[in-house]
C-alpha atoms as a PDB file:
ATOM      1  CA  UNK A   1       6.120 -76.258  12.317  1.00  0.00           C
ATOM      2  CA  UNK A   2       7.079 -72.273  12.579  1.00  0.00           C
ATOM      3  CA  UNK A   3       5.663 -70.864  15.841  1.00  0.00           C
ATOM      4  CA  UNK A   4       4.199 -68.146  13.846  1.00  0.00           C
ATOM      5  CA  UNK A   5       1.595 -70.339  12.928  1.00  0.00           C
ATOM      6  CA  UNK A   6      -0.274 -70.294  16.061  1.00  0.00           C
ATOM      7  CA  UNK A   7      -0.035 -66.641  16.833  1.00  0.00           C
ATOM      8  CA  UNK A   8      -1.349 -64.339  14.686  1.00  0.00           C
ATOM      9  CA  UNK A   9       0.779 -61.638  16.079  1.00  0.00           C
ATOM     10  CA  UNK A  10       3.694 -63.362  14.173  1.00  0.00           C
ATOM     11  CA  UNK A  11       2.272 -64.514  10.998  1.00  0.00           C
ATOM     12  CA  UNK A  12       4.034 -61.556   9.197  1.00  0.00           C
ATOM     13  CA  UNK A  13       2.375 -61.375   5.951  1.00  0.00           C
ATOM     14  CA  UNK A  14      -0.884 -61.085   6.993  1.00  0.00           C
ATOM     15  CA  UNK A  15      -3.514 -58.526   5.787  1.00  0.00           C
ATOM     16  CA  UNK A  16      -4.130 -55.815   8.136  1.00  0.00           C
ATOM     17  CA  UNK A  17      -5.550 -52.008   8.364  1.00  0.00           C
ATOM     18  CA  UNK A  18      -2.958 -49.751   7.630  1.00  0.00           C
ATOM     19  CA  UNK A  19      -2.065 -48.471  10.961  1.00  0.00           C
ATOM     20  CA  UNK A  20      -2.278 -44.151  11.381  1.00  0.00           C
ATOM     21  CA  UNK A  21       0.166 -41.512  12.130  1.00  0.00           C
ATOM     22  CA  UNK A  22       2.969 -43.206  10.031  1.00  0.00           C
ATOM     23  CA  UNK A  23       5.307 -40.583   7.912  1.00  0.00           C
ATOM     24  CA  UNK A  24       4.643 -37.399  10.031  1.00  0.00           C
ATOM     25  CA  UNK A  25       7.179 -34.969   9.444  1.00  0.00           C
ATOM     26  CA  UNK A  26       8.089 -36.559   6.123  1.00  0.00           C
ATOM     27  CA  UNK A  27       7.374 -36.048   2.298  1.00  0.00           C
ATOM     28  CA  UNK A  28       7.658 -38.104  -0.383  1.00  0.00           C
ATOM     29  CA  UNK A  29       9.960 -36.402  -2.838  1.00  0.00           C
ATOM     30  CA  UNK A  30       8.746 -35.336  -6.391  1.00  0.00           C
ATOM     31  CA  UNK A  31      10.367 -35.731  -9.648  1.00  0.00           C
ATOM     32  CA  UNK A  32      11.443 -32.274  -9.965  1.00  0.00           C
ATOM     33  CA  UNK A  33      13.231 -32.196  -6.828  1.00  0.00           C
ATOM     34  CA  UNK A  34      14.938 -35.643  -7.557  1.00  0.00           C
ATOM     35  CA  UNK A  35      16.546 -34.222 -11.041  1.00  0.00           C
ATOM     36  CA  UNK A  36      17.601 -30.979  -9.364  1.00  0.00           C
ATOM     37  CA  UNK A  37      19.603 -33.294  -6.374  1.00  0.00           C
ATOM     38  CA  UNK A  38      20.463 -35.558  -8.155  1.00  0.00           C
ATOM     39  CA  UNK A  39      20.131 -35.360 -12.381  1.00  0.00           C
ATOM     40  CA  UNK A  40      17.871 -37.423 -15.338  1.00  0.00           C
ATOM     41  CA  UNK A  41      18.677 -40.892 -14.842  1.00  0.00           C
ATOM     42  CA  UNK A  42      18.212 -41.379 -18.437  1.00  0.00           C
ATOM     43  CA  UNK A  43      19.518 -38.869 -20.722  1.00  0.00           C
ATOM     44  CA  UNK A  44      17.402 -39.449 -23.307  1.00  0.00           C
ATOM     45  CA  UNK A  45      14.251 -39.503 -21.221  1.00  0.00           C
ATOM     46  CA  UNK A  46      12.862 -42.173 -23.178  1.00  0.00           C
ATOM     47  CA  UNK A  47      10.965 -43.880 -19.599  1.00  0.00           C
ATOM     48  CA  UNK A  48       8.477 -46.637 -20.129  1.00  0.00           C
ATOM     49  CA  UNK A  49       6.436 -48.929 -17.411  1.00  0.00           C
ATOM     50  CA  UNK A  50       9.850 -51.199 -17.778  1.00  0.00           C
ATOM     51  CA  UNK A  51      13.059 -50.742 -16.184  1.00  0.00           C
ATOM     52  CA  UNK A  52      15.721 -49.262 -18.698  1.00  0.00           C
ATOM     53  CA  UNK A  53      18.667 -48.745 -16.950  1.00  0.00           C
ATOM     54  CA  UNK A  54      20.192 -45.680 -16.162  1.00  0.00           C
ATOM     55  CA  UNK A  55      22.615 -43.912 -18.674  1.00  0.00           C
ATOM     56  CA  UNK A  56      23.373 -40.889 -16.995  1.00  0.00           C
ATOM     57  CA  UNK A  57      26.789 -41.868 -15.830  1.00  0.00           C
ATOM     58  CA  UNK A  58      27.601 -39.539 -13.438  1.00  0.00           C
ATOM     59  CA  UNK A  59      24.194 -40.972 -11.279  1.00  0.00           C
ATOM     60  CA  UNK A  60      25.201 -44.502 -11.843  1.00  0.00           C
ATOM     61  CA  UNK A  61      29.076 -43.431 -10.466  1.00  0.00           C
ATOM     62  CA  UNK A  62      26.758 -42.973  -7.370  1.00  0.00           C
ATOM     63  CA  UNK A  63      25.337 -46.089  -7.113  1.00  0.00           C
ATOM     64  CA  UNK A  64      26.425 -49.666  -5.516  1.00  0.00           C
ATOM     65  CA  UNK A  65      25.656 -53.008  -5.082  1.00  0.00           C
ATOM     66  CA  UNK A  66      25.611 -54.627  -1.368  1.00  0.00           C
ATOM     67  CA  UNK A  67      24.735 -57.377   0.662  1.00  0.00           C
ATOM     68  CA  UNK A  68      22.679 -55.871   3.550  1.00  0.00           C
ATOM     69  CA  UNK A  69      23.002 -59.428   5.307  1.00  0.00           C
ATOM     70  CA  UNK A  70      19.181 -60.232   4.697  1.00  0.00           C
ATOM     71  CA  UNK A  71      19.380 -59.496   0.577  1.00  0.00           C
ATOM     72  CA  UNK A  72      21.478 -58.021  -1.683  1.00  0.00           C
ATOM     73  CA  UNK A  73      20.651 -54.844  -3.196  1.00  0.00           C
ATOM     74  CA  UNK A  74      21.755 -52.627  -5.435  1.00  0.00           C
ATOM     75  CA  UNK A  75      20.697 -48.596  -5.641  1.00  0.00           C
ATOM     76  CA  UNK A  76      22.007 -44.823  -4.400  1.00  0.00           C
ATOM     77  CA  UNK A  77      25.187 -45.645  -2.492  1.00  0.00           C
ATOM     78  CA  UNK A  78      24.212 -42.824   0.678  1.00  0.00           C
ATOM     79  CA  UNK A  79      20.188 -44.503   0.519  1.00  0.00           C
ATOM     80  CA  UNK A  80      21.881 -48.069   0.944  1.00  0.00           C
ATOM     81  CA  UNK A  81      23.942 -46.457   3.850  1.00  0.00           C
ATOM     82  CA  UNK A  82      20.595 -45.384   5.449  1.00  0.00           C
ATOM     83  CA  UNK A  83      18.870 -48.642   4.844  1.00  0.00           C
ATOM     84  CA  UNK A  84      21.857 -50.334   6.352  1.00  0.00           C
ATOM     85  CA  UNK A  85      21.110 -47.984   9.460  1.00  0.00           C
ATOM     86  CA  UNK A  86      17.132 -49.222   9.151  1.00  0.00           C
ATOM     87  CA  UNK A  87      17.851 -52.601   9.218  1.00  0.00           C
ATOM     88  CA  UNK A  88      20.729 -52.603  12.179  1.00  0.00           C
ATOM     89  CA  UNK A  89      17.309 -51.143  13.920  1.00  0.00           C
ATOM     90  CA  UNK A  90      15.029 -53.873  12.747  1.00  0.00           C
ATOM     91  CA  UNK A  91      17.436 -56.728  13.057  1.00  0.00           C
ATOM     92  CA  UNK A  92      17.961 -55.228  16.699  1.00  0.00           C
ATOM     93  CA  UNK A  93      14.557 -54.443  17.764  1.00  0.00           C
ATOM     94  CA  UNK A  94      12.390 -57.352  15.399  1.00  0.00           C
ATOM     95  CA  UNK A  95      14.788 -59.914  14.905  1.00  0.00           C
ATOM     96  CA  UNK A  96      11.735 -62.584  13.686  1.00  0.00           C
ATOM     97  CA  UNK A  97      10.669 -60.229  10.827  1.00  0.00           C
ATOM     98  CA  UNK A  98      14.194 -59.028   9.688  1.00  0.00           C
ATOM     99  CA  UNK A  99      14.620 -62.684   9.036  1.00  0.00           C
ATOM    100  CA  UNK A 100      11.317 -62.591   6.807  1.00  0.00           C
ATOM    101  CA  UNK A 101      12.479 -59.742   4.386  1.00  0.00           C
ATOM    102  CA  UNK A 102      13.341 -59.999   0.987  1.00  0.00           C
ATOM    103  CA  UNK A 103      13.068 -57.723  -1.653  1.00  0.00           C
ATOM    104  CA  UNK A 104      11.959 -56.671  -5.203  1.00  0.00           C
ATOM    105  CA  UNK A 105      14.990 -54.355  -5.718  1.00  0.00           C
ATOM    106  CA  UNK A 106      15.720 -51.110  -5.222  1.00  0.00           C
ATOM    107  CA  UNK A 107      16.794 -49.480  -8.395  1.00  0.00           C
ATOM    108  CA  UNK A 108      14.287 -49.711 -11.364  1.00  0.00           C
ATOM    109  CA  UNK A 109      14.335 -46.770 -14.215  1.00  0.00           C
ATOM    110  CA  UNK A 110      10.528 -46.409 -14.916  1.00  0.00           C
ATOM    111  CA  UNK A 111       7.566 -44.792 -14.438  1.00  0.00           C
ATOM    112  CA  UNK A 112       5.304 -45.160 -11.961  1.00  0.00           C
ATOM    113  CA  UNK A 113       2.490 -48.057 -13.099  1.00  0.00           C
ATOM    114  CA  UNK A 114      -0.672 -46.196 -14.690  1.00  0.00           C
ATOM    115  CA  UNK A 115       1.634 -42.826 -15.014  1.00  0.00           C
ATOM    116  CA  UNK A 116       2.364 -41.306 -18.481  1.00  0.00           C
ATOM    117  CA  UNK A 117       4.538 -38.669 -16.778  1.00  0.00           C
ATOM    118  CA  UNK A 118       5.821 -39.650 -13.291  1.00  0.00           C
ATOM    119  CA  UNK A 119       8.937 -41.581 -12.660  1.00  0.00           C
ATOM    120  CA  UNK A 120       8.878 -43.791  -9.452  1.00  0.00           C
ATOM    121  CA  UNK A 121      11.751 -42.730  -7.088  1.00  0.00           C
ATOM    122  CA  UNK A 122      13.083 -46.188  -7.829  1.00  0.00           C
ATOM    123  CA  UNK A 123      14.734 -44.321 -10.416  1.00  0.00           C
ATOM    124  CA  UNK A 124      17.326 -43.166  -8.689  1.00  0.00           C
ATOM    125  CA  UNK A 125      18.017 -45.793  -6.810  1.00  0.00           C
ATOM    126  CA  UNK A 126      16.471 -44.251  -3.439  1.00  0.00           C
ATOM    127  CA  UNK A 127      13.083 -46.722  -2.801  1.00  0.00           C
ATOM    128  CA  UNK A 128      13.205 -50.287  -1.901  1.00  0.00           C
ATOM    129  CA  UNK A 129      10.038 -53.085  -2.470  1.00  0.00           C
ATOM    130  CA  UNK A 130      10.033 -55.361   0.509  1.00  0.00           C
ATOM    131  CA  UNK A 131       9.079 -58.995   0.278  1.00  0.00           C
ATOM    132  CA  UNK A 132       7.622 -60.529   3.702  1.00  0.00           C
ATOM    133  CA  UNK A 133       8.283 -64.493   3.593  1.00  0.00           C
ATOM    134  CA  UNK A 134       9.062 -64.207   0.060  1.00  0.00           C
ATOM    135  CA  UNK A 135       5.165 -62.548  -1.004  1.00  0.00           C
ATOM    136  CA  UNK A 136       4.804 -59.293  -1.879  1.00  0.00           C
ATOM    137  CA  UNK A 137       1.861 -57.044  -0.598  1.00  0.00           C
ATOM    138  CA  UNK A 138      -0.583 -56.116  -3.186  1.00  0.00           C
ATOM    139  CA  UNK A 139      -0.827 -52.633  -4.248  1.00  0.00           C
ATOM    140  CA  UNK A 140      -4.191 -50.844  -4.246  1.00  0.00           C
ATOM    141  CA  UNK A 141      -5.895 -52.858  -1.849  1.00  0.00           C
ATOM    142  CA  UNK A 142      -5.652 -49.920   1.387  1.00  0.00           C
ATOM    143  CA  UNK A 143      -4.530 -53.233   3.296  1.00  0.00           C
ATOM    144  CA  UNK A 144      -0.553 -53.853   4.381  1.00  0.00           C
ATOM    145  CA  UNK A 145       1.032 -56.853   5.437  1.00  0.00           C
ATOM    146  CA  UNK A 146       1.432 -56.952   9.468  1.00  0.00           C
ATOM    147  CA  UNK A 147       4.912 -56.759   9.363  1.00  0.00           C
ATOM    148  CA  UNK A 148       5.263 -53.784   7.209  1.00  0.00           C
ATOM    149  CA  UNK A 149       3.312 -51.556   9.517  1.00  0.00           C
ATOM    150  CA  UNK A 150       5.820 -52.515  12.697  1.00  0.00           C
ATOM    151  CA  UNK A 151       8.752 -51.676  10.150  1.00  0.00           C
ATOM    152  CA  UNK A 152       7.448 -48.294   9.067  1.00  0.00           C
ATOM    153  CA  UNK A 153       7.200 -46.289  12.465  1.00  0.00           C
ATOM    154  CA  UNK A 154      11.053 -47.903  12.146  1.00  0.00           C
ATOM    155  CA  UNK A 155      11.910 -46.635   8.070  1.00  0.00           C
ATOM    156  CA  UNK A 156      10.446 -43.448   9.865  1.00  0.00           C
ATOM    157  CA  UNK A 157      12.573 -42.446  12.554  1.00  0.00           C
ATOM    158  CA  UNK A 158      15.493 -42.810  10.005  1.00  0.00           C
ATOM    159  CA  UNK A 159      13.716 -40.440   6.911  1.00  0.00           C
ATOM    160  CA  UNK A 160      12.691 -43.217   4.922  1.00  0.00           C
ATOM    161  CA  UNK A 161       8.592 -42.495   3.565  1.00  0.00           C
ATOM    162  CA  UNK A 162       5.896 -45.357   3.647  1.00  0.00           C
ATOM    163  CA  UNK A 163       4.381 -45.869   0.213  1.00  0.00           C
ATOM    164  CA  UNK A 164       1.153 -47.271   2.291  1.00  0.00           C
ATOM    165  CA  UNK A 165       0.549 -43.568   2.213  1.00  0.00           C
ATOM    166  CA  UNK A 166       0.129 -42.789  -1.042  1.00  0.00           C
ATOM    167  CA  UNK A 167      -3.102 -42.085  -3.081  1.00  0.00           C
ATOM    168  CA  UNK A 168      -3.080 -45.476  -4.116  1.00  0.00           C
ATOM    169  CA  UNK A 169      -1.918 -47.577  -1.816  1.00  0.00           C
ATOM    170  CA  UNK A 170       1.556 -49.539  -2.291  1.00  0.00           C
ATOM    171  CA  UNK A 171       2.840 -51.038   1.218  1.00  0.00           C
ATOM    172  CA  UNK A 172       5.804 -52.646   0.019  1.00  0.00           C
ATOM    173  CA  UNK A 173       7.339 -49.593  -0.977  1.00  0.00           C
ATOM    174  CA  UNK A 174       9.378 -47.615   1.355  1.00  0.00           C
ATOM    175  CA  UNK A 175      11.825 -44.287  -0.615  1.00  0.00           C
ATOM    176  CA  UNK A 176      13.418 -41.889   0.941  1.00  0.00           C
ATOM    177  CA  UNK A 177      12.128 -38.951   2.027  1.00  0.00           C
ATOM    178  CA  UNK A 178      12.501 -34.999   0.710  1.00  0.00           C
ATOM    179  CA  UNK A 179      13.899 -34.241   4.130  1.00  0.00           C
ATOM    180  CA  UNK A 180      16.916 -37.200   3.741  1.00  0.00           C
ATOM    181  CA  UNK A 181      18.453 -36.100   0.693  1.00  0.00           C
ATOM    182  CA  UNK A 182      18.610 -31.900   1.416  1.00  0.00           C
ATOM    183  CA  UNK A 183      20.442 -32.979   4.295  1.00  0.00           C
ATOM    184  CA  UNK A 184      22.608 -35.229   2.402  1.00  0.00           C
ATOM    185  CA  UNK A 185      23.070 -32.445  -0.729  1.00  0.00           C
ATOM    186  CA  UNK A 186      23.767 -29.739   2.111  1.00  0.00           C
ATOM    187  CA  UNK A 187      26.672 -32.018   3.782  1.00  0.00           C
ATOM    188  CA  UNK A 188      28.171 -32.473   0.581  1.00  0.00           C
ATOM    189  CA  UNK A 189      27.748 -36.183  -0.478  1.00  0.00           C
ATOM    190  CA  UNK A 190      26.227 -35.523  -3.524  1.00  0.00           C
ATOM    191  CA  UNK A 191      29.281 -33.130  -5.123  1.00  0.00           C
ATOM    192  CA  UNK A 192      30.109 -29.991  -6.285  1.00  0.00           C
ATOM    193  CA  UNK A 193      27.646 -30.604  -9.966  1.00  0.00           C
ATOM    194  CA  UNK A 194      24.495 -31.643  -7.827  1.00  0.00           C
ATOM    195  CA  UNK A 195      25.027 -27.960  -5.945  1.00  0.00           C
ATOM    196  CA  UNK A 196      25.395 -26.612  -8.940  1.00  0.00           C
ATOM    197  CA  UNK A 197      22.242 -28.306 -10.137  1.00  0.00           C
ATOM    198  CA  UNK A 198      19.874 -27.283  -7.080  1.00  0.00           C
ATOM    199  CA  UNK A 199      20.936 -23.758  -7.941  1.00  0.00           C
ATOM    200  CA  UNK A 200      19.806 -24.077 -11.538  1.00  0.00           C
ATOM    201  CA  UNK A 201      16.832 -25.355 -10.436  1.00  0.00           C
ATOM    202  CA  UNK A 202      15.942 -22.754  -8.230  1.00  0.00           C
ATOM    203  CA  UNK A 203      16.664 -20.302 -10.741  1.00  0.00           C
ATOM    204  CA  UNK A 204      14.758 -21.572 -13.282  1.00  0.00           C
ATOM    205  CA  UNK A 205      11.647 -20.784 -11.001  1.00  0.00           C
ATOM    206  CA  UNK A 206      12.711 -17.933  -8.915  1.00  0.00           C
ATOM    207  CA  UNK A 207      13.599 -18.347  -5.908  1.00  0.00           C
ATOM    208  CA  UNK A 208      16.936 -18.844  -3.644  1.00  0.00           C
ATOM    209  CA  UNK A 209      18.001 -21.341  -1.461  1.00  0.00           C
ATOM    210  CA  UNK A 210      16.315 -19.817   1.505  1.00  0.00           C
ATOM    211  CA  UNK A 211      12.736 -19.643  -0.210  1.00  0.00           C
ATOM    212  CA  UNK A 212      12.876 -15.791  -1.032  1.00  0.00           C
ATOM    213  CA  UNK A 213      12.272 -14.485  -4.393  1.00  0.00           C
ATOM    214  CA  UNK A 214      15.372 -13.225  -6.553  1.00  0.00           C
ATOM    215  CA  UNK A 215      15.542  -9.619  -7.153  1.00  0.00           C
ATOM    216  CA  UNK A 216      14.163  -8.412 -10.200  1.00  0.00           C
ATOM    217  CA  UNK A 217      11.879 -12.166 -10.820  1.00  0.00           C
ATOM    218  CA  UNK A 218       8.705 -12.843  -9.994  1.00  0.00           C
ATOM    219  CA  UNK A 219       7.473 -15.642  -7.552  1.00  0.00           C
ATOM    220  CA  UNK A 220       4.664 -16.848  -9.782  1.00  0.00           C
ATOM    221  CA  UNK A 221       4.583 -20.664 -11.213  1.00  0.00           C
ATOM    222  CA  UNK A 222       2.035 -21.855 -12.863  1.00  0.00           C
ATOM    223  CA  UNK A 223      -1.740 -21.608 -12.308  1.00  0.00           C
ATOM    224  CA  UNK A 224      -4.652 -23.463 -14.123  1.00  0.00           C
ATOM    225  CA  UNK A 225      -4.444 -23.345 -17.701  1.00  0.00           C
ATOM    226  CA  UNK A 226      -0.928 -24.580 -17.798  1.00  0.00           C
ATOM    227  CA  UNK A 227       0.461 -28.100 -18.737  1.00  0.00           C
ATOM    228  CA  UNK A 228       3.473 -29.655 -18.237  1.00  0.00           C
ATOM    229  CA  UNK A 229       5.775 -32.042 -16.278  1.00  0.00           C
ATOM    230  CA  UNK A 230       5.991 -29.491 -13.883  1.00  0.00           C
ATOM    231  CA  UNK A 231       2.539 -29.286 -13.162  1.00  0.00           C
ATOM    232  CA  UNK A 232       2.321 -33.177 -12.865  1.00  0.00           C
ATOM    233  CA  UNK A 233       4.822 -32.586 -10.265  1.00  0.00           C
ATOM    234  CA  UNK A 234       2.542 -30.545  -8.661  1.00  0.00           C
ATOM    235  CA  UNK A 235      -0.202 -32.725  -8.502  1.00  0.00           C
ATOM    236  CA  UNK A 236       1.768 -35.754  -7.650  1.00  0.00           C
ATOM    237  CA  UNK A 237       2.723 -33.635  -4.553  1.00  0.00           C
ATOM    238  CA  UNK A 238      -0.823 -32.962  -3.375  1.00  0.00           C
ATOM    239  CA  UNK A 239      -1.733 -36.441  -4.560  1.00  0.00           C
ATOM    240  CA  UNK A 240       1.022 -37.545  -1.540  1.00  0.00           C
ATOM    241  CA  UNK A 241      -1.518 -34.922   0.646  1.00  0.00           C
ATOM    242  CA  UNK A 242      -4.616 -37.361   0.012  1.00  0.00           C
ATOM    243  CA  UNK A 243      -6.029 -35.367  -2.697  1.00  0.00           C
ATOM    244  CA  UNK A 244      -8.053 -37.287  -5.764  1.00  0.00           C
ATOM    245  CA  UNK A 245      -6.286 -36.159  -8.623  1.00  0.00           C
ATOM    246  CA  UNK A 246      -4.856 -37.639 -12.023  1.00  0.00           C
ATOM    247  CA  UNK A 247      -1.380 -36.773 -12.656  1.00  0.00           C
ATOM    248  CA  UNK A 248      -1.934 -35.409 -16.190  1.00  0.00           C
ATOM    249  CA  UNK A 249       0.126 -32.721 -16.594  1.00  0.00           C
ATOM    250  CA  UNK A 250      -2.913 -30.224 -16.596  1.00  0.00           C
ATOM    251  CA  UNK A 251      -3.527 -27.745 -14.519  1.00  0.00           C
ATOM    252  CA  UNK A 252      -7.741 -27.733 -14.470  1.00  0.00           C
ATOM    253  CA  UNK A 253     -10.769 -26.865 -12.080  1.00  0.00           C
ATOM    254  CA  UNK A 254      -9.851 -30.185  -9.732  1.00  0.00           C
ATOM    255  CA  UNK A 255      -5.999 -28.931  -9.670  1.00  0.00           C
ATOM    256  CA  UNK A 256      -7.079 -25.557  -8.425  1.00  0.00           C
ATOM    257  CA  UNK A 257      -9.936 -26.439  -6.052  1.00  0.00           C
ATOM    258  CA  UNK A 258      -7.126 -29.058  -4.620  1.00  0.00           C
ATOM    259  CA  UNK A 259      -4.631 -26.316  -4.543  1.00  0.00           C
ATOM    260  CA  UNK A 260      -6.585 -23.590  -2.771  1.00  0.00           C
ATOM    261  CA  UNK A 261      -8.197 -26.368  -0.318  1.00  0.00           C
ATOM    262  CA  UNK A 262      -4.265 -27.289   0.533  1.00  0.00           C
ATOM    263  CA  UNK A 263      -3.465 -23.337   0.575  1.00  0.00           C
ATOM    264  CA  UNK A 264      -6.741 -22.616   3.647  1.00  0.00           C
ATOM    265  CA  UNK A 265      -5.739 -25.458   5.301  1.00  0.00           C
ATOM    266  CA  UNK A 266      -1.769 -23.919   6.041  1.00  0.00           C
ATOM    267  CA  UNK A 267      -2.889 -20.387   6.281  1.00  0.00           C
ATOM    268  CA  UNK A 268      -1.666 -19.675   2.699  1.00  0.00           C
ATOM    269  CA  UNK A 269      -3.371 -17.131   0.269  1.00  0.00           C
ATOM    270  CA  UNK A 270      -6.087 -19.815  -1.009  1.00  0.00           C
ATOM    271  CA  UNK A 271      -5.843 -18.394  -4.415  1.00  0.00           C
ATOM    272  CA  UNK A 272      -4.964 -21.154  -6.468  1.00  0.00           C
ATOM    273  CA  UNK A 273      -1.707 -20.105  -8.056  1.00  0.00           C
ATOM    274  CA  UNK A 274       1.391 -22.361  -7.261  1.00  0.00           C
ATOM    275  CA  UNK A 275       3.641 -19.735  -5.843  1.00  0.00           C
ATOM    276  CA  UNK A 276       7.032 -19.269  -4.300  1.00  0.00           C
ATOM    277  CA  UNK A 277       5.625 -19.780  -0.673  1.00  0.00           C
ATOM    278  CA  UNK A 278       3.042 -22.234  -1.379  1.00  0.00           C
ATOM    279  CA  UNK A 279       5.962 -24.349  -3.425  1.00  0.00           C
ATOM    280  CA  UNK A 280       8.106 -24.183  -0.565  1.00  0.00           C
ATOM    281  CA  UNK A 281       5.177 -25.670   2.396  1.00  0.00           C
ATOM    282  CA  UNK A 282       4.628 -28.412  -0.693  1.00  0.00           C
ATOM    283  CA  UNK A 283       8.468 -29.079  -0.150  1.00  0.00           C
ATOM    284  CA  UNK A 284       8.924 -28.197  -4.667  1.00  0.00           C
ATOM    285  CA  UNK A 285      12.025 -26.962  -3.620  1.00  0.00           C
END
């Protein structure tokens, strides 16, 4: 019989509260930011609900597979690095519950489930589903499996974002955070192009590396009234903030209200319009 039987303490997969003050100091990364690191994983954008592969071949020159000792995986080749650095931790400091973990896989080219517009970070090959005993947690249910919330204070420490966060709840899913892969782009792992890339991106919407506005631009987004991917990016980043929005694409009354109410709260101009400085405290860039 396994000894986890008669303490609850070790039955790993079962159903608990999600514990508080998990991913402080981290954000979960947006689309936008993802293709300026790192590229489109498919070229011809053509994303569905299913996992299609990546064609971009430059992106999937950056990817490996790798036996992590518990599973095999396959995804980003500097995320596996990091998750080999997590798990050395776990292994180390809950040896019982690294030898419950499994996994769903790591890279997956879709969209997020019940998203016409947002691709899951999966993507790119930097999130990982984690199996306890072989289940998976259910999403949606604001519960986690007991073992997930010891490992997240642990995916934590090493820049790694709990998906038990998110707007709707999805404990299995640990990513990596916005904070992990600046610091990997700024040390040079992901090339010369992916530079190259993050300045086109910042460009595009007016701002340099260090936040400030380029000469002769202004540092105006988008405010309601518009539509577009980028504004879905928007709200998927105050979504990650606890805010009740649908990911639409549309900048409306709820976007705004959501927007000035994150503004007031970080001592921003609460006016509404997505600028340069309220982009930058939403980590957009």
């Amino acid at each position: 019989m396994d000894a986890r039987e008669n303490n609850p303490k070790l039955n790993f997969s079962r159903l608990t509260e999600v514990p508080s003050g998990v991913n402080e100091g981290l954000t979960s990364p947006i689309n936008a930011f993802m293709r300026s690191i790192l590229g489109e994983p498919r070229k011809r954008m053509d994303y569905s609900t299913y996992d299609k592969g990546l064609d971009n071949v430059e992106l999937e020159q950056m990817h490996r597979a790798c036996d992590l000792g518990c599973f095999k995986i396959r995804g980003l080749s500097v995320a596996i690095d990091s998750l080999k650095l997590v798990l050395k931790d776990v292994e180390e400091q809950v040896a019982a519950i690294y030898s419950a973990l499994g996994t769903a896989g790591m890279s997956s080219v879709r969209r997020v489930v019940g998203s016409q517009h947002l691709l899951s970070n999966h993507a790119w090959g930097a999130a990982i589903d984690l199996k306890i005993d072989g289940m998976l947690d259910i999403r949606g249910d604001n519960l986690t499996q007991y073992a997930l919330g010891v490992l997240a204070p642990i995916f934590n420490k090493h820049g790694w974002y709990w998906g038990a966060r998110f707007r709707k709840e999805d404990s299995m899913h640990f990513e990596v955070s916005y904070e992990r892969p600046v610091s990997w782009q700024k040390s040079g792992l992901f090339g010369a192009k992916s530079a190259r890339q993050r300045e086109n991106f910042l460009q595009r919407h007016s701002v340099t590396a260090g936040g400030s506005p380029r000469p002769g631009t202004t540092a105006f987004i988008c405010s309601r009234g518009d539509k577009g991917l980028y504004v879905a990016q928007l709200q998927s980043a105050l979504i990650c903030r606890q805010y009740n929005l649908v990911p639409d694409g549309r900048f409306g009354k709820r976007t705004e209200l959501a927007l000035v109410d994150f503004q007031g709260k970080h001592g921003l101009v609460p006016n509404g319009i997505l600028n340069r400085k309220t982009a930058l405290y939403l980590s957009l860039f």
